[in-house]
N, C-alpha and C. Protein backbone atom coordinates (compact mmCIF):
# COMPACT_ATOMS: atom_id res chain seq x y z
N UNK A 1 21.09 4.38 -12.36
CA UNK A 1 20.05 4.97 -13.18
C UNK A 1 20.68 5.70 -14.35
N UNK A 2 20.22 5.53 -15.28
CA UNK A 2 20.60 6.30 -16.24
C UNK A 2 20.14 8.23 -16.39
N UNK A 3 20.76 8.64 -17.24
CA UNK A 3 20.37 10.04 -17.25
C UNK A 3 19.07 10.38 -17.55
N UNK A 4 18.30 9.67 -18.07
CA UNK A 4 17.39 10.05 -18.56
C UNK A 4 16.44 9.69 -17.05
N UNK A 5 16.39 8.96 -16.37
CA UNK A 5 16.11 8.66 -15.58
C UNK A 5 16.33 9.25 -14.16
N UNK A 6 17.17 9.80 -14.23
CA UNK A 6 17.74 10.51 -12.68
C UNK A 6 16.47 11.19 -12.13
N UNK A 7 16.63 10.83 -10.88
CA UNK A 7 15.33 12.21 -10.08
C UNK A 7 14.18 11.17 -9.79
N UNK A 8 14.10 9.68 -10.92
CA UNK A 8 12.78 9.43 -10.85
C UNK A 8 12.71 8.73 -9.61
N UNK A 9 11.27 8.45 -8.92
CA UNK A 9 10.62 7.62 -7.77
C UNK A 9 10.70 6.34 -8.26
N UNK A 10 11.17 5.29 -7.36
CA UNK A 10 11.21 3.92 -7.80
C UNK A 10 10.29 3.51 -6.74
N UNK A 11 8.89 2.58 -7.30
CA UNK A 11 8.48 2.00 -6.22
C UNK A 11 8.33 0.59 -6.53
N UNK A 12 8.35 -0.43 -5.49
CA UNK A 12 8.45 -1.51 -5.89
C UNK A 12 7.18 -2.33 -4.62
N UNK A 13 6.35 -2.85 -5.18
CA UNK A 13 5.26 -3.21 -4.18
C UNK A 13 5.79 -4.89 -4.26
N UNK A 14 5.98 -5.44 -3.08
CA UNK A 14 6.59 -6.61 -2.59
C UNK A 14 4.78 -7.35 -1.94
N UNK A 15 5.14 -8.53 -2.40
CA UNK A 15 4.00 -9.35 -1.66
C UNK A 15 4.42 -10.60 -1.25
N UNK A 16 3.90 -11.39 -0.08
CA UNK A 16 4.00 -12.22 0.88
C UNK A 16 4.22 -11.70 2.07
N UNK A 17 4.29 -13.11 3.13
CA UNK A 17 4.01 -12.52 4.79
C UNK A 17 5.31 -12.59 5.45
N UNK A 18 6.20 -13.30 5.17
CA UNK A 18 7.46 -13.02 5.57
C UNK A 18 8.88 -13.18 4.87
N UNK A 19 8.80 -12.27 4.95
CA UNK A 19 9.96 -11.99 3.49
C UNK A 19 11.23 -11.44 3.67
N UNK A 20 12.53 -11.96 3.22
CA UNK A 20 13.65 -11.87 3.86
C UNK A 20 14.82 -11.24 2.70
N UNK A 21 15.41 -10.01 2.70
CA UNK A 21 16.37 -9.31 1.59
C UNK A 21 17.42 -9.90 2.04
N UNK A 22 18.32 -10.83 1.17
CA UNK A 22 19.52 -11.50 1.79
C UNK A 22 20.44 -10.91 0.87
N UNK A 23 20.03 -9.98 -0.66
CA UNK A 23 21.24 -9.68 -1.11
C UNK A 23 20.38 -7.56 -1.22
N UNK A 24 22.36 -7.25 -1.55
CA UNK A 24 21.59 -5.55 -1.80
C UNK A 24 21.38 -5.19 -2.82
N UNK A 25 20.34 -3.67 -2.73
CA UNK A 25 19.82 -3.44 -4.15
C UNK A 25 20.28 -3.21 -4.98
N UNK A 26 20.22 -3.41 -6.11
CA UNK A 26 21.46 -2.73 -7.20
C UNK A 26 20.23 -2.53 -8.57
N UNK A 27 20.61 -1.23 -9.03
CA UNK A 27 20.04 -0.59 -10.08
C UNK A 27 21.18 -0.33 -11.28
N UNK A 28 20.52 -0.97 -12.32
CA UNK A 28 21.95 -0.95 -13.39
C UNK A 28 23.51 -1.58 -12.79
N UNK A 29 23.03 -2.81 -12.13
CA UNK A 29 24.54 -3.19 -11.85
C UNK A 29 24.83 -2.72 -10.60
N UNK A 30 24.59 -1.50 -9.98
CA UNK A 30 25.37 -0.86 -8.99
C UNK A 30 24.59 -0.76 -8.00
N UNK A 31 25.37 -1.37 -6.51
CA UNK A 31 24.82 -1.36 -5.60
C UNK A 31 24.20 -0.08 -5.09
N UNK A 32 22.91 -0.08 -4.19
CA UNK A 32 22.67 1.14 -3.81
C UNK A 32 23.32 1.64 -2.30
N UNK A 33 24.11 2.29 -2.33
CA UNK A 33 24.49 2.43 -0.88
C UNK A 33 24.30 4.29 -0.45
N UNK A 34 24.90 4.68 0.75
CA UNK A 34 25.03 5.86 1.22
C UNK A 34 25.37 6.68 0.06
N UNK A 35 26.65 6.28 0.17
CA UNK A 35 27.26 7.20 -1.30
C UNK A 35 26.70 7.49 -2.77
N UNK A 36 25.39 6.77 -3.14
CA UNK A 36 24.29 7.28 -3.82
C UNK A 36 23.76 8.27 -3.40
N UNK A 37 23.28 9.23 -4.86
CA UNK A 37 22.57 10.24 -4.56
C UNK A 37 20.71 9.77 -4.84
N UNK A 38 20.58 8.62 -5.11
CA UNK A 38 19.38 8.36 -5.03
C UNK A 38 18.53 7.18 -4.45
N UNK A 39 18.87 7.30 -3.24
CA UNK A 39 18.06 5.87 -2.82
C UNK A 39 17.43 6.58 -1.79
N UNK A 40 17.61 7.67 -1.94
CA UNK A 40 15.70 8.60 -0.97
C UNK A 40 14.91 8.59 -2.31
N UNK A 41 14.85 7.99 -3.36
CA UNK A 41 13.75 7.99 -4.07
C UNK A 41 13.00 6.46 -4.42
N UNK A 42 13.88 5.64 -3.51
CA UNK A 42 13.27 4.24 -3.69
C UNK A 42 12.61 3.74 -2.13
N UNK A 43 11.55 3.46 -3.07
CA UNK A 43 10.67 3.17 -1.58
C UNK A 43 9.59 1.31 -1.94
N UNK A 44 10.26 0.75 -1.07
CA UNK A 44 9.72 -0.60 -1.03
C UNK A 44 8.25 -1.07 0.05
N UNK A 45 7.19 -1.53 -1.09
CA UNK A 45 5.74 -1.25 -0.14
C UNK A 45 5.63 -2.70 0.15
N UNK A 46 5.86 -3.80 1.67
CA UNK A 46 5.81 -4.54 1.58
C UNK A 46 4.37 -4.70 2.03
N UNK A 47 3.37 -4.92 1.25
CA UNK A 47 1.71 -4.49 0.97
C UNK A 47 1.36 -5.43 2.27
N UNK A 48 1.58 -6.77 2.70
CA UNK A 48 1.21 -7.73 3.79
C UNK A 48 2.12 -8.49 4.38
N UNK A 49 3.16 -7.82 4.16
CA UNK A 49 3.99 -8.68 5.01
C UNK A 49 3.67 -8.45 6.82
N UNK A 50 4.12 -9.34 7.47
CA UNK A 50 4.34 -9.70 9.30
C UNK A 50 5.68 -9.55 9.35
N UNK A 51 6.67 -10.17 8.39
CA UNK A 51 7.98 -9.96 9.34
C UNK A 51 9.19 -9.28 7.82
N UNK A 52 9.87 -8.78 8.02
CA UNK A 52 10.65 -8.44 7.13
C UNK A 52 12.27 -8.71 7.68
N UNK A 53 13.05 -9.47 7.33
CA UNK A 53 14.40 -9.64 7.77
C UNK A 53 15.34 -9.02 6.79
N UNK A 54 16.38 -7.81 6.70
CA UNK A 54 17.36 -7.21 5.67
C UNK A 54 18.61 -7.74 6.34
N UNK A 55 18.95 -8.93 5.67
CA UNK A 55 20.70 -9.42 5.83
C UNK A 55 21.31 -8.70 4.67
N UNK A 56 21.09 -7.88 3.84
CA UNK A 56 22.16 -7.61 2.93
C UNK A 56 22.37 -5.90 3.56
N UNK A 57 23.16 -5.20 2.71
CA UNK A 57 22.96 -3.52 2.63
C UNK A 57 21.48 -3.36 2.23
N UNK A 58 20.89 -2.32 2.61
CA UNK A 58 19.45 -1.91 2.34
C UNK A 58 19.88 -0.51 2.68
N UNK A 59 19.47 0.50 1.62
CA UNK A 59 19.29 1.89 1.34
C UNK A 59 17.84 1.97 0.87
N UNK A 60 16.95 2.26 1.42
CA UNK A 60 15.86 2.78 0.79
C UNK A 60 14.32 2.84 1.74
N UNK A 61 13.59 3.68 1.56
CA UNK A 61 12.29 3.90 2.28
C UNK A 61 11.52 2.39 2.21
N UNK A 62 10.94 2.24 3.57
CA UNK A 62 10.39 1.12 3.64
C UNK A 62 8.73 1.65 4.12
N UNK A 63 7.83 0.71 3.74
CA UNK A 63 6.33 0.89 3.79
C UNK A 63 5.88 -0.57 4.10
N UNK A 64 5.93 -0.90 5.38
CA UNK A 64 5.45 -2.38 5.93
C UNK A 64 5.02 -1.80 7.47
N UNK A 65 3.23 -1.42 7.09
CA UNK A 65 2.60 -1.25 8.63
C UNK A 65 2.36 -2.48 9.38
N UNK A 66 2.62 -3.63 8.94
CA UNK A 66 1.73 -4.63 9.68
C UNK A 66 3.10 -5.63 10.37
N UNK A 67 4.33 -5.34 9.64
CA UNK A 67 5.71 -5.71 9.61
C UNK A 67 6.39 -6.01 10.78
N UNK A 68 7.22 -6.57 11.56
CA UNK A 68 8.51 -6.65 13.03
C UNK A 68 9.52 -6.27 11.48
N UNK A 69 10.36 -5.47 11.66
CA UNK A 69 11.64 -5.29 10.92
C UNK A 69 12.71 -6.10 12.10
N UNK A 70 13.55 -6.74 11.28
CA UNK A 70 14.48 -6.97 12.22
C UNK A 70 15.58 -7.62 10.72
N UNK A 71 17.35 -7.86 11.29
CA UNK A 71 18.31 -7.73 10.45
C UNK A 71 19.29 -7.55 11.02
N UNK A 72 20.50 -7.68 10.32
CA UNK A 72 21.73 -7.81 11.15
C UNK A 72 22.90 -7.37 10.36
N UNK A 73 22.43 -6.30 9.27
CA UNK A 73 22.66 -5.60 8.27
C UNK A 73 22.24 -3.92 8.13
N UNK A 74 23.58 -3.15 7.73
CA UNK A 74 23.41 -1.72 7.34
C UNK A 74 21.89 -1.46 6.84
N UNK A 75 21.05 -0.79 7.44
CA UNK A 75 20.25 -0.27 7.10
C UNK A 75 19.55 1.20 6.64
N UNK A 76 19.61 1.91 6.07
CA UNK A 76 19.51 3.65 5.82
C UNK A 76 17.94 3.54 5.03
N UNK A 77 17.26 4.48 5.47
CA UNK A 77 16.13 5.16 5.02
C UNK A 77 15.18 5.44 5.90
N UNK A 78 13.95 5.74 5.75
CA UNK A 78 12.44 5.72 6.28
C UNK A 78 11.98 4.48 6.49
N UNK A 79 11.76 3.82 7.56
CA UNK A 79 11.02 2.61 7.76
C UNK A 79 9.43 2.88 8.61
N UNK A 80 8.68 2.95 8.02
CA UNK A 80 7.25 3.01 8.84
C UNK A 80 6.93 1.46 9.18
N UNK A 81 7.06 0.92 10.05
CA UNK A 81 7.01 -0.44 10.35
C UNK A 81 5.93 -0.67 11.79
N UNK A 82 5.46 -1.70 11.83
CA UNK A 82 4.42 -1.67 13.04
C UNK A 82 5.79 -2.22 14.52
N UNK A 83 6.78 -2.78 14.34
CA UNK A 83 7.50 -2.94 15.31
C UNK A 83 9.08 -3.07 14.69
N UNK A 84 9.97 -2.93 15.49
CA UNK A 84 11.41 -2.91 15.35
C UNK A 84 12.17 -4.58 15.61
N UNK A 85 12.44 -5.61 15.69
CA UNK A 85 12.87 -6.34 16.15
C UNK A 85 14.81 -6.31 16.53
N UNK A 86 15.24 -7.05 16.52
CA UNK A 86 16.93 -6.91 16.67
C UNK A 86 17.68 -6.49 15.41
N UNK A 87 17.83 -5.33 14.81
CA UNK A 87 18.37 -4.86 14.09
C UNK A 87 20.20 -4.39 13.96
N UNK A 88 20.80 -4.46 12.97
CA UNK A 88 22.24 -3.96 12.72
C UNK A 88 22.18 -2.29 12.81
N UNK A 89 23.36 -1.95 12.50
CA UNK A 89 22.92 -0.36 12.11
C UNK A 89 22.33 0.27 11.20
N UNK A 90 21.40 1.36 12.05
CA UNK A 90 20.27 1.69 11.08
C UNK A 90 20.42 3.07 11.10
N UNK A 91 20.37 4.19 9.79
CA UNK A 91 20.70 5.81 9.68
C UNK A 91 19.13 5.87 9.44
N UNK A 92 18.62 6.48 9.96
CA UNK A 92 17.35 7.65 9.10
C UNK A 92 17.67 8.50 7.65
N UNK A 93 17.18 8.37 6.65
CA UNK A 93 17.83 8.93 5.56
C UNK A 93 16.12 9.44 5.07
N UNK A 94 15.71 10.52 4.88
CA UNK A 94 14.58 11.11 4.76
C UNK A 94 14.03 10.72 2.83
N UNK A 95 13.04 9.92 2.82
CA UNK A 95 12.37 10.01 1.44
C UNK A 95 12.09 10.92 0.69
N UNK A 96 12.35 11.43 -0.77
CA UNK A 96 12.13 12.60 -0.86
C UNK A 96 11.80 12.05 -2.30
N UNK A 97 11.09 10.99 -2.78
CA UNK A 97 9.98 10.65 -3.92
C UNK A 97 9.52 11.44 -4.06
N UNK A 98 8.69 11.13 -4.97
CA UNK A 98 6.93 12.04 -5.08
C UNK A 98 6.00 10.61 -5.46
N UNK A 99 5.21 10.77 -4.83
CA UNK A 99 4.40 9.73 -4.64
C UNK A 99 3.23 9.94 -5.60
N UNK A 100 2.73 9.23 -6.32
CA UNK A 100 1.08 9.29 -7.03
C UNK A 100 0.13 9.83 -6.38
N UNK A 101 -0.83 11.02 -6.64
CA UNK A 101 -1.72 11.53 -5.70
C UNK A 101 -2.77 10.32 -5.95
N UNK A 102 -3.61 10.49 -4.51
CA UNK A 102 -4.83 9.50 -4.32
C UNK A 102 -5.57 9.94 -4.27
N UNK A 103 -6.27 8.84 -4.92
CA UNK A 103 -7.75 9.70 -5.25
C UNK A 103 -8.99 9.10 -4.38
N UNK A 104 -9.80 10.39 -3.81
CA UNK A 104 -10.92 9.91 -2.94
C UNK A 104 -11.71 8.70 -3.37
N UNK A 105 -12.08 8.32 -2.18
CA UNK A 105 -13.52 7.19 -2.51
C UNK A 105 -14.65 7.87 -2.41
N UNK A 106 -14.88 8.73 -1.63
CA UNK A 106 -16.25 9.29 -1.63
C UNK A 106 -16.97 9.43 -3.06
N UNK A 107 -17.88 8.83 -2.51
CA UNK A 107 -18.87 8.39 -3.64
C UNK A 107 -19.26 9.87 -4.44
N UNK A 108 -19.61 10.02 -5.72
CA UNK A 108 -19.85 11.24 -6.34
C UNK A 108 -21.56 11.36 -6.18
N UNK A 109 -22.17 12.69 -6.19
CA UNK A 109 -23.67 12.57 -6.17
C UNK A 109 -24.33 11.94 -7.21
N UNK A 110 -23.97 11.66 -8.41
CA UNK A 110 -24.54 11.09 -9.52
C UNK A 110 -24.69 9.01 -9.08
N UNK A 111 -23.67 9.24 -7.79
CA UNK A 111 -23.77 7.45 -7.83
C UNK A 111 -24.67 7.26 -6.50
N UNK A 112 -24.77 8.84 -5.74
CA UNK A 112 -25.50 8.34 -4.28
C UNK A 112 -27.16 8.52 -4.96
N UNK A 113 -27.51 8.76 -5.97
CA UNK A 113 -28.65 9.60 -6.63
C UNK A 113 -29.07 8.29 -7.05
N UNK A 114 -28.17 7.29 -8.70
CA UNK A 114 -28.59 6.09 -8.44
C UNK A 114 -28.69 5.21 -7.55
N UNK A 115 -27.95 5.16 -6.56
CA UNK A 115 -28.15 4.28 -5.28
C UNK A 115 -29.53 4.89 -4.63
N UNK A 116 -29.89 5.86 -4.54
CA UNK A 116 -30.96 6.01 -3.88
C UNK A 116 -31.98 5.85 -4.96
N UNK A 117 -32.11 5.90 -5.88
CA UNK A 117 -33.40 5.68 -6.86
C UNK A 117 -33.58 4.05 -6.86
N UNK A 118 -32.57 3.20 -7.15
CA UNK A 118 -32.55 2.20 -6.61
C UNK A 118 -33.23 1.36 -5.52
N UNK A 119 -32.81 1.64 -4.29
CA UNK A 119 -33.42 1.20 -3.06
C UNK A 119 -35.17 2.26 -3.15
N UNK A 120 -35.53 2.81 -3.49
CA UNK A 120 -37.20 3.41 -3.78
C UNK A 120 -37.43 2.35 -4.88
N UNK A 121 -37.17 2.07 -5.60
CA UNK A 121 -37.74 1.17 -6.54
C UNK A 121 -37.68 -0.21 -6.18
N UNK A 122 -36.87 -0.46 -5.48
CA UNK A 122 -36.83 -2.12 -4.54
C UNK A 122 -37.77 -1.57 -3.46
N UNK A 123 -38.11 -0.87 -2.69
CA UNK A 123 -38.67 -0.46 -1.67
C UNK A 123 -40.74 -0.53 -2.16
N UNK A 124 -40.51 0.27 -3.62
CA UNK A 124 -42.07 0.00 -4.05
C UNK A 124 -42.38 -1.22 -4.64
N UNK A 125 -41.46 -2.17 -5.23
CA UNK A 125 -42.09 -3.37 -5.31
C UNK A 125 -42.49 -3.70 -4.38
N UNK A 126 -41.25 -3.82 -3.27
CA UNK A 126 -42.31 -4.83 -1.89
C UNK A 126 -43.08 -4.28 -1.47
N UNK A 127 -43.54 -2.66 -1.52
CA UNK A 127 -44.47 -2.38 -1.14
C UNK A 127 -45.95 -2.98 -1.64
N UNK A 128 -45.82 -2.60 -3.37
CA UNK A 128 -46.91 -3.23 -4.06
C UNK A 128 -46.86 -5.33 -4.27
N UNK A 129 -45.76 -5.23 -3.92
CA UNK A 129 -45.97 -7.02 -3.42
C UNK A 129 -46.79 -7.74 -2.35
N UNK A 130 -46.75 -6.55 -1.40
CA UNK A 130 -47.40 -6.90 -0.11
C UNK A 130 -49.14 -6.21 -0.40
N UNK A 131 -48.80 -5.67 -0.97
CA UNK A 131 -50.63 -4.88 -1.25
C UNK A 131 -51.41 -6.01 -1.70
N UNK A 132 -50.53 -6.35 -3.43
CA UNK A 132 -51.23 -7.66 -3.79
C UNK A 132 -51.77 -8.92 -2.95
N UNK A 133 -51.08 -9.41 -1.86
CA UNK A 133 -51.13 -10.29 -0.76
C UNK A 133 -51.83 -10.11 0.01
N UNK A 134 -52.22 -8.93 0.16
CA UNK A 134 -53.25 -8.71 0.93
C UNK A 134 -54.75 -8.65 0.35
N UNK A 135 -54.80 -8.18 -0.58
CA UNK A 135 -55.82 -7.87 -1.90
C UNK A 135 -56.10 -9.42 -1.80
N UNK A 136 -55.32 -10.50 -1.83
CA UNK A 136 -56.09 -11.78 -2.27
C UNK A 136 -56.26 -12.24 -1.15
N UNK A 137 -55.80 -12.27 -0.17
CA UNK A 137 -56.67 -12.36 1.40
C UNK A 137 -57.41 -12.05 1.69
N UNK A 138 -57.89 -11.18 1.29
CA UNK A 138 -59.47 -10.06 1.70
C UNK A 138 -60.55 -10.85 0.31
N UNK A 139 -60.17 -11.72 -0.21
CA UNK A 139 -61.00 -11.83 -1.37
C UNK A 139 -61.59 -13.37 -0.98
N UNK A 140 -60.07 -14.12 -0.05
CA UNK A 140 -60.52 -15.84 -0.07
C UNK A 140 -61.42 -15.40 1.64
């Protein structure tokens, strides 16, 4: 990383279902290993993967809930993984990013207000749809 850069969170969102790191990370050329002071700030989100295999060096926080980790390669960081499979050696090395805050879904009152004015106004058509229908039944 360059200077201007030091400190920052690297995230890298990975997609597919089984996905295999056969070489190690390298930022500007240089591998990331232990002896970095920053690979608690890189964190890899493998968004759907099932299986994840690391044959190379791997330094860095991992984010694969649905994942088997397994590898036969140095491994260091945070792995939140749904299972472990046959792994090489693995250190715990604590993430210390800063992550993007998230923002609620809960709906705001201005959208539950149109949603409800909404369904009353679909609600009185069929009401007055069915009046009419009846109005010309009572007439034949």
């Amino acid at each position: 990383m360059s200077d201007s850069q030091s400190g920052a969170t690297i995230i890298v969102n990975v997609l597919g279902s089984s996905l295999t790191l056969s070489k190690a990370i390298e930022i500007n050329g240089v591998q990331e290993s232990d002896s970095n002071d920053d690979n608690n700030l890189i964190l890899f989100n493998f968004v759907d993967a099932t299986s994840v295999t690391i044959d190379a060096q791997y330094d860095a926080a991992m984010l694969a809930p649905y994942a088997t980790l397994s590898g036969n390669s140095q491994m260091g960081g945070n792995f939140i993984v749904a299972a472990v499979g046959q792994t090489g050696e693995v250190h715990n090395d604590e993430f210390l990013g800063t992550l993007p805050k998230f923002t609620s879904l809960t709906p705001e009152p201005a959208s539950l207000t149109l949603m409800g004015t909404g369904i009353l106004f679909m609600a009185g058509l069929i009401f007055r749809q069915r009046r009419s229908l009846v109005a010309v039944a009572e007439k034949e």
